[in-house]
Protein backbone atom coordinates (compact mmCIF):
# COMPACT_ATOMS: atom_id res chain seq x y z
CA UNK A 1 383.95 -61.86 -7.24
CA UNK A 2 383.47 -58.64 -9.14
CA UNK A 3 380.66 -59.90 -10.50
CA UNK A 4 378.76 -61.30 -7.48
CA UNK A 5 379.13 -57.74 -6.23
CA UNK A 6 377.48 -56.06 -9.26
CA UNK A 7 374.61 -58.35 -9.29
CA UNK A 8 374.44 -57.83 -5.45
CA UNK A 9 373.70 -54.12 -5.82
CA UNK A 10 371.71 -54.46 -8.70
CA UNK A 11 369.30 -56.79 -6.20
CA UNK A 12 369.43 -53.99 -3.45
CA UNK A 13 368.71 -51.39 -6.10
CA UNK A 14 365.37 -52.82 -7.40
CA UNK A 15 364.75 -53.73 -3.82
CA UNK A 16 364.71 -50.87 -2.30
CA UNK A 17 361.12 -50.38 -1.31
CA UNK A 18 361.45 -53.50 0.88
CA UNK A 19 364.60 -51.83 2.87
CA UNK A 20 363.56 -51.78 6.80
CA UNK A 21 365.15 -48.77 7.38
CA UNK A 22 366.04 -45.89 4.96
CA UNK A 23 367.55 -43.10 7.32
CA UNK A 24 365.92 -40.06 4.95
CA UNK A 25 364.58 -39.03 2.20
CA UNK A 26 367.50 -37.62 0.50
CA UNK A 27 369.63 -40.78 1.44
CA UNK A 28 371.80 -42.40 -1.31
CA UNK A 29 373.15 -45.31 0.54
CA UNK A 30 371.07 -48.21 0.22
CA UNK A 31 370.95 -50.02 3.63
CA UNK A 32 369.45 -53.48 5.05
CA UNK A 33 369.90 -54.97 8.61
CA UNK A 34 368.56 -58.43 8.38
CA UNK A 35 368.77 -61.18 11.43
CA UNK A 36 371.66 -63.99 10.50
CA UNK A 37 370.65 -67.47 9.94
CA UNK A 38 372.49 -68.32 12.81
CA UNK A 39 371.95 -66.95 16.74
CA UNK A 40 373.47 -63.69 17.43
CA UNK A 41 374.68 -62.47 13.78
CA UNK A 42 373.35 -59.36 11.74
CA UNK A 43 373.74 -58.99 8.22
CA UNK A 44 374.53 -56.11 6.81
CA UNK A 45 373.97 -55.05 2.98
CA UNK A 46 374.76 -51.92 1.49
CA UNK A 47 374.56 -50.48 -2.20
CA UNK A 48 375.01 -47.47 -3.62
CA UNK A 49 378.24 -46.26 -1.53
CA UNK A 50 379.72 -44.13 -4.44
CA UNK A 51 383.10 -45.68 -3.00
CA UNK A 52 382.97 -43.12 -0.45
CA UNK A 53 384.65 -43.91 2.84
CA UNK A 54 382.30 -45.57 4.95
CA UNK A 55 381.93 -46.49 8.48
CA UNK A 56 380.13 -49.92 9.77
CA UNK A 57 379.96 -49.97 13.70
CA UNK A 58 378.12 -51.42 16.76
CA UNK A 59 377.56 -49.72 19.76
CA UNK A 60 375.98 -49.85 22.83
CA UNK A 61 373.97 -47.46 24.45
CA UNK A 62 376.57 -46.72 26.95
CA UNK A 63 378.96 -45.48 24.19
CA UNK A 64 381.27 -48.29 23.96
CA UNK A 65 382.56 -49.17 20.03
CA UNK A 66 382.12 -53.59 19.78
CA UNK A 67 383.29 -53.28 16.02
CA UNK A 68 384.07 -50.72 13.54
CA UNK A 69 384.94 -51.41 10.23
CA UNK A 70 385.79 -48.87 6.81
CA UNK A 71 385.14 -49.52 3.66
CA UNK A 72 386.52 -47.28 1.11
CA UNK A 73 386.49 -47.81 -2.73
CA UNK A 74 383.61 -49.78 -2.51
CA UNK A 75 380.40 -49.73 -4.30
CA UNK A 76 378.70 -52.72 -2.13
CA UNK A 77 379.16 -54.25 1.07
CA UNK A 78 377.86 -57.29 2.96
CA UNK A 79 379.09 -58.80 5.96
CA UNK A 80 377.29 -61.10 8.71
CA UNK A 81 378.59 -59.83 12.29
CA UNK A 82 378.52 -62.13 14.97
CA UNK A 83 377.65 -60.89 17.99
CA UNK A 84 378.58 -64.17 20.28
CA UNK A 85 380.47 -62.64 23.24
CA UNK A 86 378.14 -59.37 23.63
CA UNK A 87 375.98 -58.98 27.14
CA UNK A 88 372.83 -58.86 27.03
CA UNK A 89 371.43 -54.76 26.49
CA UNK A 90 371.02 -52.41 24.04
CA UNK A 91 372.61 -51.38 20.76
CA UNK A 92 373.40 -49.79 17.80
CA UNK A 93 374.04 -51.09 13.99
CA UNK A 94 375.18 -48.04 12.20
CA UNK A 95 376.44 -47.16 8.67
CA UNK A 96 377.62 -43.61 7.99
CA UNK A 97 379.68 -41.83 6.04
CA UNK A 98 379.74 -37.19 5.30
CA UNK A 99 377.12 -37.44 3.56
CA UNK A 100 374.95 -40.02 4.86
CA UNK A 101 373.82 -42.14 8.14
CA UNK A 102 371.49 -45.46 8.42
CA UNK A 103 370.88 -47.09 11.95
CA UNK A 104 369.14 -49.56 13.38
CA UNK A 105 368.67 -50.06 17.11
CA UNK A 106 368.58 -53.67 19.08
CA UNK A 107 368.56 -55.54 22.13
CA UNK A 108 370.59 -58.34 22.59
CA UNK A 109 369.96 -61.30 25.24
CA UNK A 110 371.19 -64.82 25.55
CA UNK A 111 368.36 -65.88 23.62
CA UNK A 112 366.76 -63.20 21.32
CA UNK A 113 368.00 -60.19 19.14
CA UNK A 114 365.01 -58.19 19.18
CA UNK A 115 365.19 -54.74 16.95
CA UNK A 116 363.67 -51.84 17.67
CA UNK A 117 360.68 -50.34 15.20
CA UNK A 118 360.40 -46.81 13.77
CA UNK A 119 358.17 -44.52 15.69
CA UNK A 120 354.70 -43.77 14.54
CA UNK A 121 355.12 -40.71 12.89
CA UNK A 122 351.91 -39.32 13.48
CA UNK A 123 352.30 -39.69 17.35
CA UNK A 124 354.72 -36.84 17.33
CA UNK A 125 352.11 -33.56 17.73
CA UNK A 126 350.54 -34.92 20.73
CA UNK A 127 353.87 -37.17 22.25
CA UNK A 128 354.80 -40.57 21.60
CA UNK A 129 353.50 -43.39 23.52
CA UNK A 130 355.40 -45.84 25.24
CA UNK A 131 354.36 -48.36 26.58
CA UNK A 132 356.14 -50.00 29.05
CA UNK A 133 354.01 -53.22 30.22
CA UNK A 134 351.93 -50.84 32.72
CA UNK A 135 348.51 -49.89 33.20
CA UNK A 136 349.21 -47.22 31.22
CA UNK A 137 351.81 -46.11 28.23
CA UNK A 138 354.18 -43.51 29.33
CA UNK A 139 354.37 -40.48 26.66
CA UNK A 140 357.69 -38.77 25.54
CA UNK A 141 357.80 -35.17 24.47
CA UNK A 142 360.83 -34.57 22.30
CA UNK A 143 361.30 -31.16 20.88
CA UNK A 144 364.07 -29.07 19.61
CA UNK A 145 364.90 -25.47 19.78
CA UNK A 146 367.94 -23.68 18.74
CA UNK A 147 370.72 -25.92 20.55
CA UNK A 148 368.30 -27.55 23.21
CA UNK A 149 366.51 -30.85 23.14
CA UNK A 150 363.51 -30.09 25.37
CA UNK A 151 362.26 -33.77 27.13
CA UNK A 152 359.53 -34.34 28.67
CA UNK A 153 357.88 -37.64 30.34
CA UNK A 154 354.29 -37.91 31.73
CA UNK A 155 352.65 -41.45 33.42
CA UNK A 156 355.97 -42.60 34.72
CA UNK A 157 353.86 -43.84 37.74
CA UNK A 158 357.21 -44.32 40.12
CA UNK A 159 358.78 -46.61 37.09
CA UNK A 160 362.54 -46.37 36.90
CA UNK A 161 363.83 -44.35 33.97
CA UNK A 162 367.38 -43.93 32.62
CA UNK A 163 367.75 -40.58 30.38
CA UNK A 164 371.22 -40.68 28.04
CA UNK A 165 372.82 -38.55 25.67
CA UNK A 166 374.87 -40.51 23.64
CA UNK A 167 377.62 -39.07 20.85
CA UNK A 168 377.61 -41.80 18.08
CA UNK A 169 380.45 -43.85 17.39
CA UNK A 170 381.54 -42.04 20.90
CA UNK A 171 381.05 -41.84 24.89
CA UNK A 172 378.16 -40.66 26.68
CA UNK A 173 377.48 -36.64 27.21
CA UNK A 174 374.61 -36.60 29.89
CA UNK A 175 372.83 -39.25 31.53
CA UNK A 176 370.47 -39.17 34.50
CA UNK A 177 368.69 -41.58 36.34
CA UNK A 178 364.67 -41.21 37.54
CA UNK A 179 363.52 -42.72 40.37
CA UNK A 180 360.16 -42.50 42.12
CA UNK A 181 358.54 -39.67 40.03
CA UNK A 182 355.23 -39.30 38.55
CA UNK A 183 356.79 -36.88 35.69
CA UNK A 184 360.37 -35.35 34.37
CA UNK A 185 361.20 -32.20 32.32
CA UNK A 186 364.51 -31.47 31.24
CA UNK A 187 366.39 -28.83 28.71
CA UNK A 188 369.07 -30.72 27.46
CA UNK A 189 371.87 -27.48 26.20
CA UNK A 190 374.22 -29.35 23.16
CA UNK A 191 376.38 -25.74 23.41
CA UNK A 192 379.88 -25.87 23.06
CA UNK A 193 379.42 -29.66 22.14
CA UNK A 194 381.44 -30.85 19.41
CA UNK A 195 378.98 -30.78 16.22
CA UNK A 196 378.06 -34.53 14.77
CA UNK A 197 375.51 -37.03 15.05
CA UNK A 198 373.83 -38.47 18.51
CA UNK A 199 371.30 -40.00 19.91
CA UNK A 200 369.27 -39.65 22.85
CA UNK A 201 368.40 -43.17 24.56
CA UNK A 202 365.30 -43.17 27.25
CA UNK A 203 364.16 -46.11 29.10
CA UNK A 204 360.89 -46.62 31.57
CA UNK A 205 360.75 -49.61 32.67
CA UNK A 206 361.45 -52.50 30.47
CA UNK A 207 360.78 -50.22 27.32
CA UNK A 208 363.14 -48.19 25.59
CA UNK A 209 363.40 -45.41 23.01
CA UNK A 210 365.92 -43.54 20.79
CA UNK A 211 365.83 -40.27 19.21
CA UNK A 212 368.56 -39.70 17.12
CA UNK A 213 369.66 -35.99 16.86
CA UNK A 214 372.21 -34.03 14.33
CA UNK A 215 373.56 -30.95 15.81
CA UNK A 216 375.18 -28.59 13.76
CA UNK A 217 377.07 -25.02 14.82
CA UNK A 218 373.58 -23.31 13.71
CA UNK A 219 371.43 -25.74 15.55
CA UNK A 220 370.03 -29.43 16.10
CA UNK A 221 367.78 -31.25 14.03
CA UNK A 222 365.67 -34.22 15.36
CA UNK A 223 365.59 -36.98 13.24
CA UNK A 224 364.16 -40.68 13.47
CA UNK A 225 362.85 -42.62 16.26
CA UNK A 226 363.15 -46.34 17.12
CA UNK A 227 361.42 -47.58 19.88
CA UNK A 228 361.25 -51.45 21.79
CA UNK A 229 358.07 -51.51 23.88
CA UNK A 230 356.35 -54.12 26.14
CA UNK A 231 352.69 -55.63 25.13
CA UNK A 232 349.94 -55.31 27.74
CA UNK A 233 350.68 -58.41 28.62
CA UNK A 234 354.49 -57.55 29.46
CA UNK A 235 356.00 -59.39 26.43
CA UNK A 236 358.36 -57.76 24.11
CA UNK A 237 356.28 -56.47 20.78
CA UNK A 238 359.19 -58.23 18.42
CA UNK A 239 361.27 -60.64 18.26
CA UNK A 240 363.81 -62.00 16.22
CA UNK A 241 365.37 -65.22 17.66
């Protein structure tokens, strides 16, 4: 067994370029979320854990835990998690430990597990586009400032939005729902919040998007964005069956 391991993280470790999600730059955890063979299973492989005590959750988008698991004096890890049982909505496949965090964002229906893509990166001067099956793509502003997430939506053309603040691994802090408006602006104020990791989860339509956010005594620092959009043609952009 010990040795199926080692040669397990020596795979991950020359594969790391492949890796569909590596959560920064400075990230020492080696991460993959990979579709099961089966219908409604992930697999998850992780290298590199330094046997510190690590976390391996799903959650929705409503805050709810659907498994959490620790691993602690572990280098590797790999474990299929089947998701038979789960409603159909969104969700989160996260891996995190002090020093370290890897997610990966998915919607779940009775016939698809469809995960969301990383945000264009070079969207983020002028707003990200989202587009939601309408005439036109809806654009997110997402700024912060001090202890503030500053939001704001544009081309929402009367679409139904949801707006959530989500604490991860935890329940929801703020959620509001949009109906009949053209535009939205909102200063989202994290003081007096416990520090930690969250995310914020916006959805127009039948397109959805997640910022996920660090806030820290001294401030808040935006980090990556996954998005789940809708094709001209209304269809979802991927799919993983």
């Amino acid at each position: 067994m010990k040795k199926q391991v080692n040669y397990f993280v020596a795979m991950i470790l020359c594969a790391t370029a492949l890796f569909v999600h590596p959560a920064a730059a400075s990230s020492q955890v080696i991460a993959r979320f990979t579709p099961g063979e089966t219908a409604k299973t992930i697999e998850v492989q992780l290298a590199n854990l330094q046997k510190k005590r690590t976390q391996v959750a799903i959650q929705d988008v409503h805050g709810k835990l659907w498994f959490s698991e620790y691993i602690d004096a572990e280098d590797g890890y790999t474990k299929k998690l089947n998701l038979t049982g789960m409603p159909d909505g969104a969700y989160l496949c996260f891996v995190q430990n002090k020093s370290d965090r890897h997610t990966r964002a998915f919607r779940l229906t009775q016939t698809a597990l469809t995960f969301f893509e990383p945000s264009d990166p070079s969207n983020s001067g002028a707003g990200v586009l989202v587009h939601t099956g309408g005439s036109r793509p809806c654009i997110a502003r997402i700024a912060a400032a001090d202890q503030v997430i500053r939001l704001q939506l544009a081309n929402l053309n009367q679409q139904d939005a949801l707006i959530r603040l989500v604490a991860l691994g935890d329940g929801v802090a703020f959620e509001q729902k949009i109906t009949g408006e053209y535009g939205y602006a909102k200063h989202l104020n994290l003081k007096g919040m416990p520090p930690g990791r969250y995310f914020l989860y916006i959805k127009i339509g039948d397109a959805s998007l997640i910022q996920y956010v660090r806030f820290e005594p001294d401030g808040l620092q935006l980090e990556e964005m996954q998005r789940l959009e809708q094709s001209e043609r209304g269809a979802l952009a991927t799919t993983k069956n």
